[in-house]
Every structure is written in C-alpha cells, then in structure tokens.
Protein backbone atom coordinates (compact mmCIF):
# COMPACT_ATOMS: atom_id res chain seq x y z
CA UNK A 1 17.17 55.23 -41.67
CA UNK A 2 16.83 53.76 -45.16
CA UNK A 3 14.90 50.42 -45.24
CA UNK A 4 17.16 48.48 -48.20
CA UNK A 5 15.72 46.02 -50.42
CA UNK A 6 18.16 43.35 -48.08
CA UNK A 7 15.72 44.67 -44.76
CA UNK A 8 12.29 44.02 -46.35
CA UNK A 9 13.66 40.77 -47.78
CA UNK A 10 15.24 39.94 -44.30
CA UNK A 11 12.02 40.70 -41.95
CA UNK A 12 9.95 38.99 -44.83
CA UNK A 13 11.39 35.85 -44.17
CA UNK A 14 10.98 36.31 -40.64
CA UNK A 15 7.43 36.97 -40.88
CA UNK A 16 6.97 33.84 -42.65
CA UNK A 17 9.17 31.86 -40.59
CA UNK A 18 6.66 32.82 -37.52
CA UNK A 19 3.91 32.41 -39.43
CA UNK A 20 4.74 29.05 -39.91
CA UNK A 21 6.02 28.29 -36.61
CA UNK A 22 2.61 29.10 -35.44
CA UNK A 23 0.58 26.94 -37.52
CA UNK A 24 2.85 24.02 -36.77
CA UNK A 25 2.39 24.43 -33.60
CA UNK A 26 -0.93 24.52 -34.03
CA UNK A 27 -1.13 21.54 -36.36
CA UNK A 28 0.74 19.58 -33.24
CA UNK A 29 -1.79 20.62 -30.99
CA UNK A 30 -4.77 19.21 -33.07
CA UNK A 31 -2.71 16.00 -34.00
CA UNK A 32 -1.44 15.73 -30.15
CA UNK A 33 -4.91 16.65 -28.19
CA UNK A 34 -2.45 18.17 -25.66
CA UNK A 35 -1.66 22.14 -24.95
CA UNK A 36 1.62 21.51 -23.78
CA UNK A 37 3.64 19.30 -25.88
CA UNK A 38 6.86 20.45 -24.53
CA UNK A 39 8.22 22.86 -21.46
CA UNK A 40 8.70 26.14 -23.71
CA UNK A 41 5.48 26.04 -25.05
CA UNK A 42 4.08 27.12 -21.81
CA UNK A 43 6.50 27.18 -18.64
CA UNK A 44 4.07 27.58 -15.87
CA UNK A 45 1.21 24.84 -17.03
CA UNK A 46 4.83 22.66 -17.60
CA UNK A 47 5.95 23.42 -14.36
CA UNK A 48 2.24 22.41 -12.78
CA UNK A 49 2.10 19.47 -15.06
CA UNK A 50 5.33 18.08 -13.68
CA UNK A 51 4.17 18.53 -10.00
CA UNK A 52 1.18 16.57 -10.86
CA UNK A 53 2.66 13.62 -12.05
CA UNK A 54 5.13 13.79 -9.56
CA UNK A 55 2.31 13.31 -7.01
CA UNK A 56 0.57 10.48 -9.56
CA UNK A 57 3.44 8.50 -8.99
CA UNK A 58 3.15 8.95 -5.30
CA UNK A 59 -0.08 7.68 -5.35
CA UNK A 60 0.49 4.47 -7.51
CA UNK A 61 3.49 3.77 -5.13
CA UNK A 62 1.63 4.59 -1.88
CA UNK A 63 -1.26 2.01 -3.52
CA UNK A 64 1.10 -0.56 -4.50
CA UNK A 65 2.32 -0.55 -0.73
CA UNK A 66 -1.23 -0.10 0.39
CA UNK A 67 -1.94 -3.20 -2.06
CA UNK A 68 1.03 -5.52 0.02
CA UNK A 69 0.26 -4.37 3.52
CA UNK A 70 -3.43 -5.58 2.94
CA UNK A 71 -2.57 -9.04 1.75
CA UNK A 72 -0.40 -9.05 5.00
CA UNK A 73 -2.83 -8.62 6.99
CA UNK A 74 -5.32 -10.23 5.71
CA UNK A 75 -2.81 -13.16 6.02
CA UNK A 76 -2.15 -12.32 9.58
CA UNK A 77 -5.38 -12.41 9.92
CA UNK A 78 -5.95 -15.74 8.72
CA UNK A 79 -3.44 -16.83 10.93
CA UNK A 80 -4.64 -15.45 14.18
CA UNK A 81 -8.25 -16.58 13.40
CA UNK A 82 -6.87 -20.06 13.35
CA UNK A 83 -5.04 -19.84 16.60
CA UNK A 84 -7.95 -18.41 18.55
CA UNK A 85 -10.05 -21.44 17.33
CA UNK A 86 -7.21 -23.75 18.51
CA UNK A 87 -7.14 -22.00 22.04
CA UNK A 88 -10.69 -22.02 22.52
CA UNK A 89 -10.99 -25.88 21.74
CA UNK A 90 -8.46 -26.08 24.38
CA UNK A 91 -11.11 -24.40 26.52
CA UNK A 92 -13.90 -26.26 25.92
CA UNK A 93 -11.50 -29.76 26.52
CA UNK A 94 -10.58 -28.16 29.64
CA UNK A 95 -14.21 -27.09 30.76
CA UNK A 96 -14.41 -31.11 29.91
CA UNK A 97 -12.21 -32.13 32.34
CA UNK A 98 -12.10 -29.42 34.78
CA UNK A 99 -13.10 -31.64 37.79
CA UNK A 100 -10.16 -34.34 36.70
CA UNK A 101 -10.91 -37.61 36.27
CA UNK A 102 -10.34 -41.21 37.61
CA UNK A 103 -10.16 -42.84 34.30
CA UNK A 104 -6.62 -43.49 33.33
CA UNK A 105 -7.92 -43.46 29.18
CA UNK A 106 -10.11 -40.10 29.46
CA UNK A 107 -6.58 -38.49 31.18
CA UNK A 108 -4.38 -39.79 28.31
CA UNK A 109 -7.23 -38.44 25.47
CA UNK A 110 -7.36 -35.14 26.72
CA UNK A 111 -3.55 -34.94 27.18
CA UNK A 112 -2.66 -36.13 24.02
CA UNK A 113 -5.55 -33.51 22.29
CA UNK A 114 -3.89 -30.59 24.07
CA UNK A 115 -0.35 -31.80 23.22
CA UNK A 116 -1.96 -31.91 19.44
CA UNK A 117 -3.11 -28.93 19.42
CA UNK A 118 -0.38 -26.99 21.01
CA UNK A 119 1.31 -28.49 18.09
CA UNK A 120 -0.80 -26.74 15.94
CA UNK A 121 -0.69 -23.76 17.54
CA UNK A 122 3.26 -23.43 16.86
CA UNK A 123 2.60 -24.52 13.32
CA UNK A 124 0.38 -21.71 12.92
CA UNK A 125 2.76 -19.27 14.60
CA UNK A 126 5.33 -20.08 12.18
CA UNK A 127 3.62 -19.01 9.20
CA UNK A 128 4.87 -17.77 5.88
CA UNK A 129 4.15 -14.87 4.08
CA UNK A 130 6.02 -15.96 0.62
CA UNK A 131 9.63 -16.12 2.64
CA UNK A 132 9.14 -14.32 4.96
CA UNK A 133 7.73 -15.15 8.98
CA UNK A 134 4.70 -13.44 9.61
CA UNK A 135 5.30 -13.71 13.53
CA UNK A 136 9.22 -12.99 13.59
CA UNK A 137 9.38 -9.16 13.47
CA UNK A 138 12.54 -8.55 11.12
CA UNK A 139 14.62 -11.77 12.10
CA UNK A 140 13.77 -14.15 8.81
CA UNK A 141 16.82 -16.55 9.82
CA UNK A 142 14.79 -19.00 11.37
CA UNK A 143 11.24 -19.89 12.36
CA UNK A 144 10.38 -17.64 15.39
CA UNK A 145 8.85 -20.68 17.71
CA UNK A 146 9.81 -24.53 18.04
CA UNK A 147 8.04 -27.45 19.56
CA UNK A 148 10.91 -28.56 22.15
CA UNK A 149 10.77 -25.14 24.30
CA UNK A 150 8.81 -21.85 24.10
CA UNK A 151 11.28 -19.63 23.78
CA UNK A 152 10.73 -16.84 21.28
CA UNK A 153 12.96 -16.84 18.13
CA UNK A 154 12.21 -13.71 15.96
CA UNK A 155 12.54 -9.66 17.85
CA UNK A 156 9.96 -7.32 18.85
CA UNK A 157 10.32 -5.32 15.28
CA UNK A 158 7.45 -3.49 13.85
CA UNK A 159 7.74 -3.29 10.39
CA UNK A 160 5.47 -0.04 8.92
CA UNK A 161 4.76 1.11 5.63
CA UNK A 162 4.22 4.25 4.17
CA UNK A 163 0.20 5.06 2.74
CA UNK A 164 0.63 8.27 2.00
CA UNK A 165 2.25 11.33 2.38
CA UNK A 166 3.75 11.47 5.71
CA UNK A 167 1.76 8.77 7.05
CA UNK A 168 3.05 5.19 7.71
CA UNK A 169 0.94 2.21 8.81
CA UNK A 170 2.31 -0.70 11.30
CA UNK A 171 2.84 -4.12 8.91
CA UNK A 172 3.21 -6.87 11.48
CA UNK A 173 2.01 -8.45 14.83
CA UNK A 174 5.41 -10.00 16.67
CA UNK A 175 4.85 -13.09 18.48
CA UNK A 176 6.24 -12.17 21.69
CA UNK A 177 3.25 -9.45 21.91
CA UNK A 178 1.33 -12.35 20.73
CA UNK A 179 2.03 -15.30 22.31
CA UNK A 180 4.13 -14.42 25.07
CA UNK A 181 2.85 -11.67 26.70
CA UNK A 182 5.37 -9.50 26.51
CA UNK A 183 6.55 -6.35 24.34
CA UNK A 184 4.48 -2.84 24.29
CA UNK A 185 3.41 -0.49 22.02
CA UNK A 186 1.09 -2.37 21.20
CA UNK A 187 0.53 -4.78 24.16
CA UNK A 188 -2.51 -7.23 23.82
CA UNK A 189 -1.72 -8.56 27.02
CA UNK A 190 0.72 -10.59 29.56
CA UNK A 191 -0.23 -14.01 29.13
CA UNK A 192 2.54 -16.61 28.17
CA UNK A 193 -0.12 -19.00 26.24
CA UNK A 194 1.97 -21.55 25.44
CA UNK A 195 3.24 -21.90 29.05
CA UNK A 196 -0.86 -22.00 29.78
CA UNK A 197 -0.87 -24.78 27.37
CA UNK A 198 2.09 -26.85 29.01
CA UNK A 199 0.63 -26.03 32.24
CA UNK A 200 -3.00 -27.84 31.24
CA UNK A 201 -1.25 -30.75 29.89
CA UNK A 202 0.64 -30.94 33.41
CA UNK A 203 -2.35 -30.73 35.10
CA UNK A 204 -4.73 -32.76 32.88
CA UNK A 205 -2.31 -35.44 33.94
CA UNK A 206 -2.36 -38.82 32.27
CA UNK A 207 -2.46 -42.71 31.92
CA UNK A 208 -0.02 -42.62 34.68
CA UNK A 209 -0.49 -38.98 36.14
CA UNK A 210 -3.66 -38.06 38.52
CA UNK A 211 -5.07 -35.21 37.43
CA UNK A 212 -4.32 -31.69 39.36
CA UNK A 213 -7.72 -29.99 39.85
CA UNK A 214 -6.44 -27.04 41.30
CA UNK A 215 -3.95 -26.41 38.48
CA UNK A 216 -6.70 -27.54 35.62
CA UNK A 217 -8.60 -24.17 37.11
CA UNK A 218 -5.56 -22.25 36.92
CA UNK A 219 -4.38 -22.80 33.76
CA UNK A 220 -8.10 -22.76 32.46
CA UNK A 221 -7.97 -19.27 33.34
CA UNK A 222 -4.65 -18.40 31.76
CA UNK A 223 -6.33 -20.02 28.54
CA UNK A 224 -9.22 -17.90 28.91
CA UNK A 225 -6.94 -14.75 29.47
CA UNK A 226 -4.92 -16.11 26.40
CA UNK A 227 -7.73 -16.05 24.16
CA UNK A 228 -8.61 -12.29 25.13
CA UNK A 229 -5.64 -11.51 24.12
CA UNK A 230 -5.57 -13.06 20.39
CA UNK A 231 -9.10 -10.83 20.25
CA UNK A 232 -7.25 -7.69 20.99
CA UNK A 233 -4.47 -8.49 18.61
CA UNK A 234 -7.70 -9.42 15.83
CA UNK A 235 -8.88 -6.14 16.86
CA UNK A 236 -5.96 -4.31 16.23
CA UNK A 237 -5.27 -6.20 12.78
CA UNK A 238 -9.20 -4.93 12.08
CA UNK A 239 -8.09 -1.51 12.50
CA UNK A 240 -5.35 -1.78 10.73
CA UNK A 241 -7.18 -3.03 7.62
CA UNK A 242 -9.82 -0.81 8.21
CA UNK A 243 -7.39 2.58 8.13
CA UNK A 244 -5.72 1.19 4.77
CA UNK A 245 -8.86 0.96 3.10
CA UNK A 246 -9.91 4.63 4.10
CA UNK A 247 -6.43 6.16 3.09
CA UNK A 248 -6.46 3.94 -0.08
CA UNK A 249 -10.28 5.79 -0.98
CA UNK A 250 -8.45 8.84 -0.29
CA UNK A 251 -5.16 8.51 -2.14
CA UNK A 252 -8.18 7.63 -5.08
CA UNK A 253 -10.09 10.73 -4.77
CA UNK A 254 -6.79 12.68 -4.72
CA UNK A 255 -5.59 10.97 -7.67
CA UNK A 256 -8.91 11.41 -10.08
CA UNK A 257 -8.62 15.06 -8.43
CA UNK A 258 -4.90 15.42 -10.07
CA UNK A 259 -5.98 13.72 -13.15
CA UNK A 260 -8.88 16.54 -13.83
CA UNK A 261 -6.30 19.52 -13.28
CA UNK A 262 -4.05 17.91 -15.30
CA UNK A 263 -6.99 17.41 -17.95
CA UNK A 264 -7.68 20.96 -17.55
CA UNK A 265 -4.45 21.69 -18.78
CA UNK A 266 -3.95 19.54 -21.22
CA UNK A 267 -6.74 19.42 -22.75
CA UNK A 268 -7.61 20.83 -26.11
CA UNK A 269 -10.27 22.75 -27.01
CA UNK A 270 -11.01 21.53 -30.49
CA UNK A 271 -13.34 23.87 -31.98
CA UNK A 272 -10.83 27.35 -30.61
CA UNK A 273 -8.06 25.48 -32.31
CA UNK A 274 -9.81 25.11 -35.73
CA UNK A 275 -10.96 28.57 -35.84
CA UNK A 276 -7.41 29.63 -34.70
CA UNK A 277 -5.51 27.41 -37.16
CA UNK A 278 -7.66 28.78 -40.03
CA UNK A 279 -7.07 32.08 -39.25
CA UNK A 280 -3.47 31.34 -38.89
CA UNK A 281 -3.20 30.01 -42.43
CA UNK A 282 -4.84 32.81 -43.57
CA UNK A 283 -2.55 35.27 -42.24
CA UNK A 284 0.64 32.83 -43.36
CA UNK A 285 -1.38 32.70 -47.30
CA UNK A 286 -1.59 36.40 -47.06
CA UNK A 287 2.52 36.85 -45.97
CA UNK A 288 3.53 34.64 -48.45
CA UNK A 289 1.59 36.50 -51.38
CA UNK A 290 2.75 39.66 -50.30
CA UNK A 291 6.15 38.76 -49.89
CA UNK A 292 6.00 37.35 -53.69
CA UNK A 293 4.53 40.83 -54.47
CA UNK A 294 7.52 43.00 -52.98
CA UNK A 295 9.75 41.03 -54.36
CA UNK A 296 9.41 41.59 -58.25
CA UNK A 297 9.21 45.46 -57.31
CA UNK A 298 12.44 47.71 -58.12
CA UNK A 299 13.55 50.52 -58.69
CA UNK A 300 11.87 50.90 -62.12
CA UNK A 301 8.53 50.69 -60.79
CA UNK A 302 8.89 54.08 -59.01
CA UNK A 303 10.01 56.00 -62.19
C-alpha cells in the first residue's frame, strides 16, 4: 500500500494529539493531587471510589442518628433519674410513718408531701424532648399522663433507629412499661406506681382520716417494687447508651478504614509523576520536531 504524503500528515497529527492528551492529563494530575479525576480515566478505581463514598455517607448518616438517639437518652435518662429520687423520698416518708400516727398535723404533712410529689412525678413523666413526649411512644397529641386520673395517654410504640448497617437500636422507654406495669418486650416490671402512690396517700390518712397501718405496709411495698422497676428501666437506658457508643467507635474505625483505601487510590505519587511528565514532554518535543521535519520534505529531495 502506498503511504501518501495525506497518511504521514494524518497519523502525525494524531501522534501529537496523544502526545498531548497525555501530558495534560498528566499536568491535571499534578495540579489535582488525585489519580482519578474523572470515571474514564480509570473505570475500576472509579467504580471502587464510588462504593466508598457511598458507604462514607452511610457512616455520617448512621452518626448523625447515632448523635440524636444519644441526646435521647441521655434525656431519658435525666428524666428517670429524677423519678427514682421522687419515689424513693416517698419511701423514706413512708418508712416515717409506717406505724401511723395519732397526730392529726403529722397525717396531713405526710399526705400533702406524697400528694406533692406524686405531682412531680407526672410532671416528670410528661417530659419534652424539643416537641416531642419522651414517655408517649409515637402518640405526640397530648401529654401521655394527667394529674386527675392515671390513665395512660401515649401507646406502647418503640421507636428504633438505625446505627449501622442492618442494625437498629430501640429510641424510647413508653410509660406504660414504665409507670404502669404493663407492656413487654421490654418489661421492667408490673407495678402500677402511681396507683402505689394514691394508695399511700389513702392510707397515710389525714387531718380527718386515721391512718391505715396495714395498707401503709402494703403500699410501702408496691413503692419499693416501683422503684426496682425504674432501676431496670435505668439499666436498660445504660445499655442502650452503652451499645451506641461501641457501634459509633466502630462506624469510626470503618470510616478512617474507607478513607485510607480511598487515599490509596487517589493519591498521587509526586515524584513518578514528575519523572513521567518529563519524559512525556520529551517524547511530545521530539513528535513535534519531527513532524516539522517531514513536512518540508518532497518529492525533490529524493531526486
């Protein structure tokens, strides 16, 4: 096959058209710090490099939520710690008065404490998280407990979370596993504490009312019961807490592990790239000049 003057002129400007193309992208490289600066410069390493920060934002999400179901908690907590310290003065003003008494003024005292702090003790199971009932499961319409009856308000919903991948973390303690007793999965236990708390303040008597010694004992014990159970449901909260920060440690170890493959990848090697680039322009100085050569040849020079 002949190889015309239009050929040589043709793959010339090919060869320099490469040429360049490689030092640019060699030039972005250096200026970049990055191997892969876009998916056809190297599929596979694209394809990984996707992946990666597909799983990155994973992690900051499953953080975030970590993040929000801690401060729950920890509000829960908060919560809780002040209701157990409510019940347990209750005890001690029982242990008080556990024999009754005669004295028409001690009676009213110790009624009127209990009715205060039972008070309290609704107050505290009505607390907000922003706007939202920490004790009412998923029913936000209304406070989950009153101070006329002790009915229950809110559902038996247990809000989770998710912590990582494929792994979800319970959000919320209701208050009828709480304070009533009731509900499973978890169960802390089966004592209705605000009936315990009515129940003292029936049998404490007062001003007007003998005491009920028989009933102070009973109800002391429901008490006593009651406060086990705010311990479990502490317990349980501690656990919770506890599990969050472990998977949070481990959603950071995977990330930093992530972030050194992806470095791996992306990362230049500064020192190849100069020696490559200089070679490169080299090679694209030696094309052009011997492009420039062929081209003032013809015919004439061969005769």
């Amino acid at each position: 096959m002949r190889v015309t003057a239009n050929m040589s002129a043709e793959n010339s400007l090919y060869n320099i058209q490469q040429g360049r193309a490689k030092l640019d992208k060699l030039q972005e490289s250096i200026s970049s710090g990055q191997n892969v600066n876009r998916p056809s410069d190297d599929p596979i390493s694209s394809r990984v490099l996707l992946e990666i920060s597909d799983k990155l934002k994973s992690i900051d999400q499953y953080s975030s939520n970590i993040s929000k179901a801690t401060s729950w908690l920890k509000f829960t907590s908060t919560a809780m710690e002040g209701m157990s310290g409510i019940v347990n003065q209750a005890k001690k003003l029982a242990g008080s008065i556990s024999s009754g008494s005669s004295d028409p003024t001690i009676r009213q005292n110790a009624h009127d404490q209990l009715v205060s702090l039972k008070k309290q003790l609704v107050d505290m199971a009505n607390t907000q998280y922003g706007d939202q009932y920490v004790f009412a499961g998923a029913n936000n319409n209304a406070a989950p407990f009153n101070n006329t009856d002790n009915t229950y308000g809110g559902d038996s919903t247990q809000l989770s979370i998710e912590i990582a991948q494929n792994s979800t973390q319970g959000l919320n303690v209701t208050g009828d596993r709480l304070l009533k007793g009731s509900g499973a999965n978890p169960s802390y236990g089966s004592t209705d504490i605000l009936k315990a708390f009515d129940d003292m303040i029936a049998a404490v008597g007062d001003s007007t009312t003998p005491s009920n010694v028989a009933a102070i004992s009973t109800a002391a014990t429901d008490l006593e019961n009651g406060a086990k159970q705010l311990n479990n449901a502490t317990s349980d909260i501690i656990s919770r807490m506890t599990r969050l920060d472990n998977i949070g440690k481990l959603n950071d170890n995977n990330k930093n592990t992530l972030l050194s493959i992806a470095t791996g990848v992306q990362e230049v090697d500064y020192a190849k790239l100069a020696i490559e680039q200089s070679n490169q322009k080299l090679a694209y100085e030696a094309s052009l000049s011997s492009t420039a050569k062929l081209s003032q040849m013809s015919l004439l020079d061969y005769l």
